[in-house]
PDB file of N, CA and C in Angstrom:
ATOM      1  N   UNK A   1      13.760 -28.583  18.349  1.00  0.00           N
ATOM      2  CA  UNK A   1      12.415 -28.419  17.856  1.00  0.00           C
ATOM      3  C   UNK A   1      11.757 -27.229  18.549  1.00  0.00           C
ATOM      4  N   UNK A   2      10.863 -26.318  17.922  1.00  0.00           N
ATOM      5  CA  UNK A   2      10.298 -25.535  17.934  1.00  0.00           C
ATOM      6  C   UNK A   2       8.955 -25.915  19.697  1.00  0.00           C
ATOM      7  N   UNK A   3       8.656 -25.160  20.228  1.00  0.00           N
ATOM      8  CA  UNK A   3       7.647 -25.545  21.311  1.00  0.00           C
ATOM      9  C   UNK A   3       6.734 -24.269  21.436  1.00  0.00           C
ATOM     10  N   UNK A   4       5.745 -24.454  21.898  1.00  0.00           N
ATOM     11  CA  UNK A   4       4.365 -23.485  22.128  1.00  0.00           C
ATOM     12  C   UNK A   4       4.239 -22.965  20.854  1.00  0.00           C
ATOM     13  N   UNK A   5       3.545 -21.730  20.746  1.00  0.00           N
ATOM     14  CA  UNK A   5       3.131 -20.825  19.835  1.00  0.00           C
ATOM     15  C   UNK A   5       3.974 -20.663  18.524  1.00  0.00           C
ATOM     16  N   UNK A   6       5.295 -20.889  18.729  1.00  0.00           N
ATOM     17  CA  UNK A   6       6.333 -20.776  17.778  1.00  0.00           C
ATOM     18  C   UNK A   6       6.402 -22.154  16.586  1.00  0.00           C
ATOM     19  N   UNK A   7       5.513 -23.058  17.218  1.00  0.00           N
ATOM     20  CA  UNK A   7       6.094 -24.623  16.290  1.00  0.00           C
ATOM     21  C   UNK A   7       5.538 -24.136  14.813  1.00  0.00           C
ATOM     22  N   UNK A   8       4.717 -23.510  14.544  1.00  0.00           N
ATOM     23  CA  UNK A   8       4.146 -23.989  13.181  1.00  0.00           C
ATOM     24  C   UNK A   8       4.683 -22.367  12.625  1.00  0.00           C
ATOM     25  N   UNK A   9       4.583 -21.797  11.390  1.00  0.00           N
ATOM     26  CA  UNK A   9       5.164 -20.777  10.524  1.00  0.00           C
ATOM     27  C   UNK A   9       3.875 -19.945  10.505  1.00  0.00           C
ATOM     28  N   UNK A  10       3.916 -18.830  10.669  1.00  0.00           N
ATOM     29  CA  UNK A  10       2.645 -17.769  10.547  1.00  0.00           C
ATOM     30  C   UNK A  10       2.361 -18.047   8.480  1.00  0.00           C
ATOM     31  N   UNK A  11       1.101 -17.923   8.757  1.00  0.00           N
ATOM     32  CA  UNK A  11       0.235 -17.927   7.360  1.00  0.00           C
ATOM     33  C   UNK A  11       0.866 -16.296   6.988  1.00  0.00           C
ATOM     34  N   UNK A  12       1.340 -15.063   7.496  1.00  0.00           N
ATOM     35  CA  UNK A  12       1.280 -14.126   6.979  1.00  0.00           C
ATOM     36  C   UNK A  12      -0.171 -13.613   6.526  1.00  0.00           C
ATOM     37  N   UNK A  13      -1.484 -14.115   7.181  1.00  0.00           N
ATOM     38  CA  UNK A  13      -2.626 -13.556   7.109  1.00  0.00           C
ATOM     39  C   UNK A  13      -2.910 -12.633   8.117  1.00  0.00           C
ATOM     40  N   UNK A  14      -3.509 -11.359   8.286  1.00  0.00           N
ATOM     41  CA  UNK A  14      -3.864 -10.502   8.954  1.00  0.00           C
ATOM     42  C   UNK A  14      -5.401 -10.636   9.791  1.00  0.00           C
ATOM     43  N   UNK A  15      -5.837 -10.589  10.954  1.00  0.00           N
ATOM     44  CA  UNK A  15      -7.362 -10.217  11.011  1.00  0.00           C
ATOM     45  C   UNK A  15      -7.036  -9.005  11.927  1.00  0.00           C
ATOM     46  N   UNK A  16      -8.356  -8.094  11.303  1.00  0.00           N
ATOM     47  CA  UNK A  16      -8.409  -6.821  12.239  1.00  0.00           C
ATOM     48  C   UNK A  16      -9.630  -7.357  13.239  1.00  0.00           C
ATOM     49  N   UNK A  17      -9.813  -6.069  14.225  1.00  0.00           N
ATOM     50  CA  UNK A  17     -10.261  -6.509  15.386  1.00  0.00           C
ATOM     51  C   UNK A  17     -11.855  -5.961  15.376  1.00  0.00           C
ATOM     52  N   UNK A  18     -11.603  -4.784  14.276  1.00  0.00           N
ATOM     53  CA  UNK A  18     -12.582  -3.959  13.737  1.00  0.00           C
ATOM     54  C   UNK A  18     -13.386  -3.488  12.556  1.00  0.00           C
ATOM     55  N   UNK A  19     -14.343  -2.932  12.159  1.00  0.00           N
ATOM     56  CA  UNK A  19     -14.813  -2.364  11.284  1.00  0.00           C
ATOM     57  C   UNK A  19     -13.894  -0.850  10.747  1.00  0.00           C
ATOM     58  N   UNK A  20     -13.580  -0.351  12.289  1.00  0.00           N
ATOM     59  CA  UNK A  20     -13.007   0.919  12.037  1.00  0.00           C
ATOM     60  C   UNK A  20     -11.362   0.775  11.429  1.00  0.00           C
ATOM     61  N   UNK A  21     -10.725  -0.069  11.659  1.00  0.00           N
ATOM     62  CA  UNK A  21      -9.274  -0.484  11.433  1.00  0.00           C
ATOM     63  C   UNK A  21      -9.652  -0.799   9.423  1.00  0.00           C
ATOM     64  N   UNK A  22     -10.452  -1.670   9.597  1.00  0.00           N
ATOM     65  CA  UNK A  22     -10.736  -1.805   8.027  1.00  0.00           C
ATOM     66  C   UNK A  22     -10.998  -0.983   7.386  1.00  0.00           C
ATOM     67  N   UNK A  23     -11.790   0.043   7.603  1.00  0.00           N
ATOM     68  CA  UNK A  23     -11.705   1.249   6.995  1.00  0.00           C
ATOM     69  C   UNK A  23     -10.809   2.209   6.973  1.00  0.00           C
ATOM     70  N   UNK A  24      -9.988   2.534   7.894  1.00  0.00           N
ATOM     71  CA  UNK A  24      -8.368   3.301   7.880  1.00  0.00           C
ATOM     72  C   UNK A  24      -7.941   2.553   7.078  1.00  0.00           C
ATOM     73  N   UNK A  25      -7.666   1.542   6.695  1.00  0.00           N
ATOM     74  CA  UNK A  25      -6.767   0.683   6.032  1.00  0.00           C
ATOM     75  C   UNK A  25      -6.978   0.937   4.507  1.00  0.00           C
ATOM     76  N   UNK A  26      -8.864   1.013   3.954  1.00  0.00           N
ATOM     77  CA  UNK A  26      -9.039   1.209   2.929  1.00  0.00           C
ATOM     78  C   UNK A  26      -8.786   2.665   2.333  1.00  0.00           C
ATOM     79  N   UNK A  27      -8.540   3.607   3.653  1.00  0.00           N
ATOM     80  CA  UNK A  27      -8.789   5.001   3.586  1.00  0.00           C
ATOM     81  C   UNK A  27      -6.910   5.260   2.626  1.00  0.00           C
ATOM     82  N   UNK A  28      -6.344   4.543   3.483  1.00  0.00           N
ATOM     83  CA  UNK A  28      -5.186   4.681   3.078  1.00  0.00           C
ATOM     84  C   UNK A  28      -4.501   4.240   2.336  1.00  0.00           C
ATOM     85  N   UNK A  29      -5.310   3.034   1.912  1.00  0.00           N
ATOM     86  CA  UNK A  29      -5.016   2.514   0.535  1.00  0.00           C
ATOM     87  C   UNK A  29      -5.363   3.223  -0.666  1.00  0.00           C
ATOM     88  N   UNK A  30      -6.877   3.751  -0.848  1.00  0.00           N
ATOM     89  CA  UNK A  30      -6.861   4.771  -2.015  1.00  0.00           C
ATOM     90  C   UNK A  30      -6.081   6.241  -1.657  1.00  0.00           C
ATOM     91  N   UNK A  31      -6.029   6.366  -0.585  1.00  0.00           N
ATOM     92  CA  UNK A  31      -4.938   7.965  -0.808  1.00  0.00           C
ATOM     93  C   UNK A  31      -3.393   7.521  -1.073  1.00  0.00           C
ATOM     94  N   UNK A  32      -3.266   6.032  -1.080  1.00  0.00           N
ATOM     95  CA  UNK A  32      -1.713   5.726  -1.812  1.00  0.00           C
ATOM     96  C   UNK A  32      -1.770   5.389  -3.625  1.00  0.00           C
ATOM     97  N   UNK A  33      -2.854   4.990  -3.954  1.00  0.00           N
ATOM     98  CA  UNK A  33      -3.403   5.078  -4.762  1.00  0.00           C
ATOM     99  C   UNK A  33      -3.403   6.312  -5.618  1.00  0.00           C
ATOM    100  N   UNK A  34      -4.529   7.452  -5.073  1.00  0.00           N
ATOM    101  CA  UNK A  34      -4.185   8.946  -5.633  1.00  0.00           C
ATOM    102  C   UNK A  34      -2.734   9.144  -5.746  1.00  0.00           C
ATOM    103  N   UNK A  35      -2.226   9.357  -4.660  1.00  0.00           N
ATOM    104  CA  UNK A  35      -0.563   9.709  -4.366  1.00  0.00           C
ATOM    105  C   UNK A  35       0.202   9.074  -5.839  1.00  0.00           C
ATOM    106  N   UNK A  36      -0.044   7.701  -6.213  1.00  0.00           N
ATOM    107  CA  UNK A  36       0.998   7.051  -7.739  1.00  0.00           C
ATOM    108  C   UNK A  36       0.617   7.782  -8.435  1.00  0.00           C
ATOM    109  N   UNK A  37      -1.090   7.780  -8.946  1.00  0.00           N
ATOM    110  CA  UNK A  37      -0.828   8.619  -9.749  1.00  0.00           C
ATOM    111  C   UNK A  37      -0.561   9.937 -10.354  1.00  0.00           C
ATOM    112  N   UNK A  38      -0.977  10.372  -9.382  1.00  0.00           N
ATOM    113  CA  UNK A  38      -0.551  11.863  -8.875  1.00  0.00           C
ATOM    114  C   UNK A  38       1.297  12.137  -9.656  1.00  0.00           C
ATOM    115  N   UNK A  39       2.000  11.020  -9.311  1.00  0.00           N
ATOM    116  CA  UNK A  39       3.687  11.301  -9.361  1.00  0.00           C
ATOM    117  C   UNK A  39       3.887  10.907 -10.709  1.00  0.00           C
ATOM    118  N   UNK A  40       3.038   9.747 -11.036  1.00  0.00           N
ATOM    119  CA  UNK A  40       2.721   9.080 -12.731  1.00  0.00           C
ATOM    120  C   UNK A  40       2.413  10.704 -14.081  1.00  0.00           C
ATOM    121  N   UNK A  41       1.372  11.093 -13.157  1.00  0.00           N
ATOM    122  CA  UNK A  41       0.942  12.582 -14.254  1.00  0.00           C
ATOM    123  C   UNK A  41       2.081  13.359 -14.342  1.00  0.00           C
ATOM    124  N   UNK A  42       2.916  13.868 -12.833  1.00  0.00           N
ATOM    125  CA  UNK A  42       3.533  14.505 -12.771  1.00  0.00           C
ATOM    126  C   UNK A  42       5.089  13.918 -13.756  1.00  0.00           C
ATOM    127  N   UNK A  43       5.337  12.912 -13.426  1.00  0.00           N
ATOM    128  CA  UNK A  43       6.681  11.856 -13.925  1.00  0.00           C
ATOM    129  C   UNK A  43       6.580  11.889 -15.863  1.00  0.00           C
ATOM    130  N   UNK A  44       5.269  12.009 -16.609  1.00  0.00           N
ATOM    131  CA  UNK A  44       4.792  11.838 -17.987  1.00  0.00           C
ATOM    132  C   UNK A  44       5.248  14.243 -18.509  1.00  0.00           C
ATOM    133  N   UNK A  45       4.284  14.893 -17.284  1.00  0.00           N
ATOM    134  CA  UNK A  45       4.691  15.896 -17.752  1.00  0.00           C
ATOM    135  C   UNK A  45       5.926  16.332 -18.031  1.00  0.00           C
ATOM    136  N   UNK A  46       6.955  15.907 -16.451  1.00  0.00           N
ATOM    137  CA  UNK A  46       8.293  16.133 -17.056  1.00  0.00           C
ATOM    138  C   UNK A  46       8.956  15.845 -18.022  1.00  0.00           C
ATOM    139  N   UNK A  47       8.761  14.759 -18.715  1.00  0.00           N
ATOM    140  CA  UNK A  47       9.441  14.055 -20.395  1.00  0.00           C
ATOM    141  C   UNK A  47       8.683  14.634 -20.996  1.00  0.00           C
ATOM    142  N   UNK A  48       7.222  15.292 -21.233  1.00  0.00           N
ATOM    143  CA  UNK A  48       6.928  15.866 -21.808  1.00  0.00           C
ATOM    144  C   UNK A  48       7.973  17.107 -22.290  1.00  0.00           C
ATOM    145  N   UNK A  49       7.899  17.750 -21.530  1.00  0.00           N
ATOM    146  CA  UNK A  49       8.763  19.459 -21.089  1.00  0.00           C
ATOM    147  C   UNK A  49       9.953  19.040 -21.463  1.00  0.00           C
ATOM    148  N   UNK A  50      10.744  17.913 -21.487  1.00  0.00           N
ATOM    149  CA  UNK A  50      11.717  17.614 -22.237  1.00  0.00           C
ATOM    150  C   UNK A  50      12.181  17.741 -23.636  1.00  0.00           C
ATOM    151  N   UNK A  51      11.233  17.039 -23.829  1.00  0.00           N
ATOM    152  CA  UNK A  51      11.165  17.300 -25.448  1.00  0.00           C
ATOM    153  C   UNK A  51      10.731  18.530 -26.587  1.00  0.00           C
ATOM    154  N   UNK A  52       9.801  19.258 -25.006  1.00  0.00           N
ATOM    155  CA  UNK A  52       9.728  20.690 -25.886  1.00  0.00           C
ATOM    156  C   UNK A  52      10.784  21.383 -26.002  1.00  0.00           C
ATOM    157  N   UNK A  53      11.465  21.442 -25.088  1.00  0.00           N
ATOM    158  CA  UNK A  53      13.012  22.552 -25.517  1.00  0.00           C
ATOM    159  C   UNK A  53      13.705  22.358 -26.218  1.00  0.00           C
TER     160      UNK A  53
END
């Protein structure tokens, strides 16, 4: 059997410690955000350009 800190299974929930951590976090969530679609526009032009030749 499992003893101290280890007995029960982590929830896999996060807490930050900060205001500032939460905001890096959001910062970098919409610049991963931009970044898809960014590769999405780029990924549609190339089949585009495909079909023109």
């Amino acid at each position: 059997m499992a003893k101290g800190k280890f007995k029960h299974k982590p929830t896999g929930e996060r807490t930050f410690s900060s205001w500032e951590e939460i905001e890096r976090l959001t910062l970098i969530r919409q610049q991963r955000a931009e970044a898809a679609k960014k590769r999405e526009e780029e990924k549609a032009g190339m089949s585009l350009a495909k079909f023109a030749c």
